[in-house]
PDB file of N, CA and C in Angstrom:
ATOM      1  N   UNK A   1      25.559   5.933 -13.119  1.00  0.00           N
ATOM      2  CA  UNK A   1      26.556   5.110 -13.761  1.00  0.00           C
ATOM      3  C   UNK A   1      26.232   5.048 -15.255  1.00  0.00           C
ATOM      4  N   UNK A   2      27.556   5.108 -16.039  1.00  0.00           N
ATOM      5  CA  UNK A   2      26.867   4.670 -17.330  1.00  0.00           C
ATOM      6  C   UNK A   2      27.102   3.885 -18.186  1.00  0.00           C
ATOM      7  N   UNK A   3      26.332   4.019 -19.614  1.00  0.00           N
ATOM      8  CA  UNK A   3      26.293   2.191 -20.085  1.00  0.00           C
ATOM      9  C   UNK A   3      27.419   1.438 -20.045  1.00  0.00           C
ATOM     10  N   UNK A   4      28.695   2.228 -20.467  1.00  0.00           N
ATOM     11  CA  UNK A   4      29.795   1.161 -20.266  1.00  0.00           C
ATOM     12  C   UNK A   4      30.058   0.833 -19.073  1.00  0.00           C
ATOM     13  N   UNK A   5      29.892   1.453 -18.083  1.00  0.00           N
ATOM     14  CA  UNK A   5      30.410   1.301 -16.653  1.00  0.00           C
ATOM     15  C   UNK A   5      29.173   0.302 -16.034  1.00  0.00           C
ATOM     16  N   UNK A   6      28.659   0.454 -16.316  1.00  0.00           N
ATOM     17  CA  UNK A   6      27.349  -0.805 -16.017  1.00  0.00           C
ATOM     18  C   UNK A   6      27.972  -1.714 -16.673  1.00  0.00           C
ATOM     19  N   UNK A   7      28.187  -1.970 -18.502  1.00  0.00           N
ATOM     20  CA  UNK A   7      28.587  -3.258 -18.833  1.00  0.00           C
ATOM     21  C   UNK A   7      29.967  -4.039 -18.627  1.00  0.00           C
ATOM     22  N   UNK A   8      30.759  -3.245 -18.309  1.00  0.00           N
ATOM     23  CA  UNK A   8      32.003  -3.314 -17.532  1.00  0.00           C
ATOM     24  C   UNK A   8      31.989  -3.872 -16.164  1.00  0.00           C
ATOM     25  N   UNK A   9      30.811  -3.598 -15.529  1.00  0.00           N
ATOM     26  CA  UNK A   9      30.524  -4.043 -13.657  1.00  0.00           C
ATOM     27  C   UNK A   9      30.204  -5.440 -14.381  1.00  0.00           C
ATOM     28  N   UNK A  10      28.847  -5.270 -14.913  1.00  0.00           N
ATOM     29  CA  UNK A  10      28.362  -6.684 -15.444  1.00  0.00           C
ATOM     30  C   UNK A  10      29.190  -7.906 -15.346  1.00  0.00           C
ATOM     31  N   UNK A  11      30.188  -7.591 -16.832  1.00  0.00           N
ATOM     32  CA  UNK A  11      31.149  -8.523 -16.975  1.00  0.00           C
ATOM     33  C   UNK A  11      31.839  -9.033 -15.795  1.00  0.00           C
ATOM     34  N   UNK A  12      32.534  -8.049 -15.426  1.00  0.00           N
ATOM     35  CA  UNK A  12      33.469  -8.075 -13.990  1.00  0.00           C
ATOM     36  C   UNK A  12      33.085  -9.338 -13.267  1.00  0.00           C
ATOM     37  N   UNK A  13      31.524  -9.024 -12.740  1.00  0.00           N
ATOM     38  CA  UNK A  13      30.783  -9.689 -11.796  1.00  0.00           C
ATOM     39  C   UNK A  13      30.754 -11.709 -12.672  1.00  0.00           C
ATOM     40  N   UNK A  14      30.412 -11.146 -13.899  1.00  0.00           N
ATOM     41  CA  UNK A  14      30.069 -12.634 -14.310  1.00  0.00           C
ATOM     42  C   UNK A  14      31.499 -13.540 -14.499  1.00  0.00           C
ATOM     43  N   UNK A  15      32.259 -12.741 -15.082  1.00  0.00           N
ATOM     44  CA  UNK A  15      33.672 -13.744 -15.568  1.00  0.00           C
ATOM     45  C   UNK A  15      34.033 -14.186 -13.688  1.00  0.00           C
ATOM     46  N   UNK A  16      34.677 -13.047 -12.746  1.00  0.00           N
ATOM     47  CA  UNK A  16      34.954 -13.265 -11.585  1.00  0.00           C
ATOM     48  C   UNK A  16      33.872 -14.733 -11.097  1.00  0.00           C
ATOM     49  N   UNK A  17      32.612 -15.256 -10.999  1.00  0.00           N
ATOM     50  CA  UNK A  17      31.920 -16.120 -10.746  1.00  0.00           C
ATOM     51  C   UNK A  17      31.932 -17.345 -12.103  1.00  0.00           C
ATOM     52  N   UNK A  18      32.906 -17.337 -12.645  1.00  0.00           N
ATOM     53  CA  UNK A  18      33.363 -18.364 -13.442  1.00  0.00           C
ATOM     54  C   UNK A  18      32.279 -18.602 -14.884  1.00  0.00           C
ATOM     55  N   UNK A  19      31.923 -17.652 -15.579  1.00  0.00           N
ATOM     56  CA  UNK A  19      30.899 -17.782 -16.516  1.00  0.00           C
ATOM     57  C   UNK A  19      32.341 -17.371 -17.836  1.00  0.00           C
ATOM     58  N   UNK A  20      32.015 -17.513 -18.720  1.00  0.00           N
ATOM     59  CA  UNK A  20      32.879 -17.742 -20.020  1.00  0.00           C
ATOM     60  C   UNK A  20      33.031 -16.064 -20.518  1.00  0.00           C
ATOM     61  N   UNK A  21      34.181 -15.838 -20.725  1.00  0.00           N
ATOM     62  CA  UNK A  21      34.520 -14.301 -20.771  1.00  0.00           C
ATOM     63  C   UNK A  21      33.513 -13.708 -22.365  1.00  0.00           C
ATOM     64  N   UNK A  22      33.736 -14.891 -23.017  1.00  0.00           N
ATOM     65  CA  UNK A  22      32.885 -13.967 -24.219  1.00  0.00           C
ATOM     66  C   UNK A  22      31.436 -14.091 -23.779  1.00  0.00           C
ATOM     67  N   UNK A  23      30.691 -14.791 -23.502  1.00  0.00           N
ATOM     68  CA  UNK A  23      29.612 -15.179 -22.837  1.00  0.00           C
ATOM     69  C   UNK A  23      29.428 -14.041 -22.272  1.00  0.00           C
ATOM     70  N   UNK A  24      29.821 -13.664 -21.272  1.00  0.00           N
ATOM     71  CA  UNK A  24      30.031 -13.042 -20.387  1.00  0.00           C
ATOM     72  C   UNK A  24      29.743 -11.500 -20.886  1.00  0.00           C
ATOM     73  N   UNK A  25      30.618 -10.961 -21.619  1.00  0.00           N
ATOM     74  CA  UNK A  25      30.810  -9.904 -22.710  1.00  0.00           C
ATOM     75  C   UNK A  25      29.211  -9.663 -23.125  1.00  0.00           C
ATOM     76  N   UNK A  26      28.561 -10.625 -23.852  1.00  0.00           N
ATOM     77  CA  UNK A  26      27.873 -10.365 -24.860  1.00  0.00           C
ATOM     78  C   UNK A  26      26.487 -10.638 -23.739  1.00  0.00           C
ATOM     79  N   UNK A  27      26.390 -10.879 -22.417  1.00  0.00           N
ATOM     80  CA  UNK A  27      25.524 -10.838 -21.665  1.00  0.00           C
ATOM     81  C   UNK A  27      25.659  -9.834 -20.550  1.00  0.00           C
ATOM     82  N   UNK A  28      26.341  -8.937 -20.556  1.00  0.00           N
ATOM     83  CA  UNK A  28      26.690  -7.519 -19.583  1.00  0.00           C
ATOM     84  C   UNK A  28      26.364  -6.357 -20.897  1.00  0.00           C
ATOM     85  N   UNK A  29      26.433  -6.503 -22.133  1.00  0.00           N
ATOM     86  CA  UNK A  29      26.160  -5.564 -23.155  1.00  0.00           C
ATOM     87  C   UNK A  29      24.550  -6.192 -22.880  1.00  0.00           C
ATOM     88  N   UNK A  30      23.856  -6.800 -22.861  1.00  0.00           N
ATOM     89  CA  UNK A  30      22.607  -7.174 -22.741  1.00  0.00           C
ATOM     90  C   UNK A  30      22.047  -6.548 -21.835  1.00  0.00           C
ATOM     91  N   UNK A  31      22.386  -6.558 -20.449  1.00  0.00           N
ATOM     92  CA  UNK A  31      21.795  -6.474 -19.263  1.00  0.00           C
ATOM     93  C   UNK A  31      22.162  -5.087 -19.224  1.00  0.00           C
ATOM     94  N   UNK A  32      23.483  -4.075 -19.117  1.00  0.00           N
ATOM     95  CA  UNK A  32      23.455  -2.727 -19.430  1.00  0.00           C
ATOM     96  C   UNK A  32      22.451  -2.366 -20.409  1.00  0.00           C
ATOM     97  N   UNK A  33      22.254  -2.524 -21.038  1.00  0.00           N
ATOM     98  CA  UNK A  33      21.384  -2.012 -22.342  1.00  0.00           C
ATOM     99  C   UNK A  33      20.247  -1.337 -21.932  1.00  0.00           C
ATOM    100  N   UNK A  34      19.811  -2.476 -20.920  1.00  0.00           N
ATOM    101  CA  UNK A  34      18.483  -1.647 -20.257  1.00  0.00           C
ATOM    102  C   UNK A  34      17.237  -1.662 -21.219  1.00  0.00           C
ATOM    103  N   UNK A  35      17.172  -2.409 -22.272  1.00  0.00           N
ATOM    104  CA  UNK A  35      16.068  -3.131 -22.885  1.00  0.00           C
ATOM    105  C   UNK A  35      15.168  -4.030 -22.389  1.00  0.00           C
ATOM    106  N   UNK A  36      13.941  -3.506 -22.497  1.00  0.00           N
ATOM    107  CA  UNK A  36      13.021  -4.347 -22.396  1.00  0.00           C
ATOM    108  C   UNK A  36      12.869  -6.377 -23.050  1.00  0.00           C
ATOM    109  N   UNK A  37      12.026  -6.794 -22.536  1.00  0.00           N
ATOM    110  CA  UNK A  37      12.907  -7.971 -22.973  1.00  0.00           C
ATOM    111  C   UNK A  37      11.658  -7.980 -24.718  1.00  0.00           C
ATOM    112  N   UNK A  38      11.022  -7.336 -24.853  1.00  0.00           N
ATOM    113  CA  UNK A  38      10.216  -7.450 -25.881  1.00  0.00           C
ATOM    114  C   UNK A  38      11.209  -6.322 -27.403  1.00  0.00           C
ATOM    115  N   UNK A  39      11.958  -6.066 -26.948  1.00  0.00           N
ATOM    116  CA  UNK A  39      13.096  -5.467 -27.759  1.00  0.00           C
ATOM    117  C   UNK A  39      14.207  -5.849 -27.983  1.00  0.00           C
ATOM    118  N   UNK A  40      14.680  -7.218 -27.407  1.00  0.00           N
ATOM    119  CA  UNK A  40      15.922  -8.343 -27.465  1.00  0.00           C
ATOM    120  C   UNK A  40      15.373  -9.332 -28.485  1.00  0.00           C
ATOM    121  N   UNK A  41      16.516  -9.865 -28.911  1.00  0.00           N
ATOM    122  CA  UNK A  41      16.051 -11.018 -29.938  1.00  0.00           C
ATOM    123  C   UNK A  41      16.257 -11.942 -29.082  1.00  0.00           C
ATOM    124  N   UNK A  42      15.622 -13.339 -29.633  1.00  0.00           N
ATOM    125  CA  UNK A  42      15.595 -14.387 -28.730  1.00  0.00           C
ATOM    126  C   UNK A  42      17.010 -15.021 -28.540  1.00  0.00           C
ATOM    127  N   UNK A  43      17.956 -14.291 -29.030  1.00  0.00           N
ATOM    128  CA  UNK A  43      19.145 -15.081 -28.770  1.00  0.00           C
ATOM    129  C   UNK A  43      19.652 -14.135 -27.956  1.00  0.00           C
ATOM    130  N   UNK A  44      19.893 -13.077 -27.897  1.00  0.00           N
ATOM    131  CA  UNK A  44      19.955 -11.818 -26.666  1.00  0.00           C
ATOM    132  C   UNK A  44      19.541 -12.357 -25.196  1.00  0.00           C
ATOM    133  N   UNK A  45      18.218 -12.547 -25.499  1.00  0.00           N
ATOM    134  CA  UNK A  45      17.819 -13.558 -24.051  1.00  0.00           C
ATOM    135  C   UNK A  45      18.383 -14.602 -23.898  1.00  0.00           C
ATOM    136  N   UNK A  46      18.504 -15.607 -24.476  1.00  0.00           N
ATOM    137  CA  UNK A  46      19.053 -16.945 -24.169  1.00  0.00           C
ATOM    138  C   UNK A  46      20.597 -16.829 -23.453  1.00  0.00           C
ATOM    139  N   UNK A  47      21.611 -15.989 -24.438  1.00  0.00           N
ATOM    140  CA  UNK A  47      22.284 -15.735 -23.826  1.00  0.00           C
ATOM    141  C   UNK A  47      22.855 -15.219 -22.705  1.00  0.00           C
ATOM    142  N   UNK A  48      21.557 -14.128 -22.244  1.00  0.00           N
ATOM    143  CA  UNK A  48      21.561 -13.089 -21.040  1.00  0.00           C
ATOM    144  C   UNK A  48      21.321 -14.533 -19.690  1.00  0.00           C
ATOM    145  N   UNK A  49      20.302 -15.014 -20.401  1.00  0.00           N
ATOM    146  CA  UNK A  49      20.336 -16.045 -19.316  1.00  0.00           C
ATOM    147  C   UNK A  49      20.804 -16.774 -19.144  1.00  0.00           C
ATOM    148  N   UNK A  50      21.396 -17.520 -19.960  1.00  0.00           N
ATOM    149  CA  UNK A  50      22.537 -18.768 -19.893  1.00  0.00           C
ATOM    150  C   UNK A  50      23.941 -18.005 -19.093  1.00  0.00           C
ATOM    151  N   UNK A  51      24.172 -17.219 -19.123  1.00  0.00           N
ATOM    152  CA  UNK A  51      25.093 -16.375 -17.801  1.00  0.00           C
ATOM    153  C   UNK A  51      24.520 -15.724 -17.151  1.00  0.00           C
ATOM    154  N   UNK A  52      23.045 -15.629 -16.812  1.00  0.00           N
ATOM    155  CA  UNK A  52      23.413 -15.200 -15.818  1.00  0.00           C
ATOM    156  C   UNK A  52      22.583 -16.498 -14.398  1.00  0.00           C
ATOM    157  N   UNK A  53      22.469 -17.996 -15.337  1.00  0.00           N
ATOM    158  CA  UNK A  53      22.188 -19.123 -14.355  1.00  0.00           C
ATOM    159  C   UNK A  53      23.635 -19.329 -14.218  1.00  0.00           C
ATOM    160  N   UNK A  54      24.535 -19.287 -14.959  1.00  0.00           N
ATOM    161  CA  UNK A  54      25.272 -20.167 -14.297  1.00  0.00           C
ATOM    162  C   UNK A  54      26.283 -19.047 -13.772  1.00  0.00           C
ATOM    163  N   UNK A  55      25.952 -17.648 -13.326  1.00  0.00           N
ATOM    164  CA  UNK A  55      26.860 -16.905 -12.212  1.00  0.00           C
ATOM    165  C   UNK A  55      25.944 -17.299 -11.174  1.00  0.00           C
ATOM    166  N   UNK A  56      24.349 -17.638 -11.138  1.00  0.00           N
ATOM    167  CA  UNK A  56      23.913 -18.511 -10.032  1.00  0.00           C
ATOM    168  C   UNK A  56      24.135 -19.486  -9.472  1.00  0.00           C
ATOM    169  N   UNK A  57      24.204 -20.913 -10.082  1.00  0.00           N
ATOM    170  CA  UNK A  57      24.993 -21.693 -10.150  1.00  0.00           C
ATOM    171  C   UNK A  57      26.485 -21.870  -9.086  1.00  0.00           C
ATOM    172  N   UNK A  58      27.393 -21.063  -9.741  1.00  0.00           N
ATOM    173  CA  UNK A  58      28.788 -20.405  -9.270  1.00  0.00           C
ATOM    174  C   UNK A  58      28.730 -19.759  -8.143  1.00  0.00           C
ATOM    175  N   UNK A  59      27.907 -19.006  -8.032  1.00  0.00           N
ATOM    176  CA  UNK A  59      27.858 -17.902  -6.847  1.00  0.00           C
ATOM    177  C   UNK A  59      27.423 -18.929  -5.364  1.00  0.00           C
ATOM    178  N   UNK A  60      26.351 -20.033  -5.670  1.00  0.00           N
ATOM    179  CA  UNK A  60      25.749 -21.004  -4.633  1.00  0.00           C
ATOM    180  C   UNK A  60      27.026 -21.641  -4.377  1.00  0.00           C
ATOM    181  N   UNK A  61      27.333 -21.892  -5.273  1.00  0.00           N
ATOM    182  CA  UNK A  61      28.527 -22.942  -4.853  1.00  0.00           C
ATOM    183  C   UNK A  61      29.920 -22.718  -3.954  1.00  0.00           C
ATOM    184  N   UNK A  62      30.239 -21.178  -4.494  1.00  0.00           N
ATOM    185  CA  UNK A  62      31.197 -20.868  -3.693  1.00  0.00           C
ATOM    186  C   UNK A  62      30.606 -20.005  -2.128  1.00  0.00           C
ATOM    187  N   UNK A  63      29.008 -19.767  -1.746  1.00  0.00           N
ATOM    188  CA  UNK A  63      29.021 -19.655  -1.274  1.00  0.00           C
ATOM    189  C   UNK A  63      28.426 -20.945  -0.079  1.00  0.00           C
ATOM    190  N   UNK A  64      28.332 -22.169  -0.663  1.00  0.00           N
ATOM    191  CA  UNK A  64      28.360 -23.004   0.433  1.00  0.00           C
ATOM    192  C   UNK A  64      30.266 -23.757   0.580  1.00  0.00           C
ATOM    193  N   UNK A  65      30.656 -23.180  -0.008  1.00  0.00           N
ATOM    194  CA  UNK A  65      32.194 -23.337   0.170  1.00  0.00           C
ATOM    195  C   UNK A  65      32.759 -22.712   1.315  1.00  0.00           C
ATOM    196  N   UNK A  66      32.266 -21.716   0.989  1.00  0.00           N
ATOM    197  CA  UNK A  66      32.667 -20.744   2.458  1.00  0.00           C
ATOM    198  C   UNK A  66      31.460 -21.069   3.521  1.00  0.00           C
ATOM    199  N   UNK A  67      30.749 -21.438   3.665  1.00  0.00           N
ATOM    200  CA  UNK A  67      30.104 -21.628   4.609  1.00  0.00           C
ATOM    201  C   UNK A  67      30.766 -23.057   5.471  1.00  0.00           C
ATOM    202  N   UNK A  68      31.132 -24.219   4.331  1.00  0.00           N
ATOM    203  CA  UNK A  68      31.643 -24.917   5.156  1.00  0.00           C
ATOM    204  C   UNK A  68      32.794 -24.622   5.565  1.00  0.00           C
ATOM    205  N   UNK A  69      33.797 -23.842   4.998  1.00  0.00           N
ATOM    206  CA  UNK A  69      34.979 -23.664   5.912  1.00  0.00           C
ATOM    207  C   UNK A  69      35.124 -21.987   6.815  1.00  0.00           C
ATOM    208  N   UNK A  70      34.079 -22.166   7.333  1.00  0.00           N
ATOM    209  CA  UNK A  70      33.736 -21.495   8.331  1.00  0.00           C
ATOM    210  C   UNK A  70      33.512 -22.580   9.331  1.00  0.00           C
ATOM    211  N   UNK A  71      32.953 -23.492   9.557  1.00  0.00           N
ATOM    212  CA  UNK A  71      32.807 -24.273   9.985  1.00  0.00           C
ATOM    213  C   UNK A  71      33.824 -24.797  11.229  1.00  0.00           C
TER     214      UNK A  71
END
């Protein structure tokens, strides 16, 4: 796969789990990149992580959503 098609999945994955589309954007160009984290600036990280807790976040939530209406 390549870099755009990785940062393109990225995004996909994060906006779809309710994370902020530019957010989102500028943390799938992060995570494609395929940089070490000693080659990101500290705002590269912050951001990479601030989406990608709260597609954690999102992702728990809708999956105890569906768990209860399975129920």
């Amino acid at each position: 796969m390549s870099v755009f098609d990785e940062e393109k999945y990225f995004h996909t994955q994060l906006v779809k789990h309710g994370v902020n589309y530019n957010l989102a954007a500028t943390a799938a160009k992060v995570i494609a990149s395929g940089k070490s984290d000693e080659l990101l600036t500290p705002e590269e990280i912050r951001l990479a992580t601030e989406a990608c807790k709260e597609w954690s976040k999102q992702r728990q939530r809708l999956e105890r959503v569906n768990s209860l209406s399975n129920m």
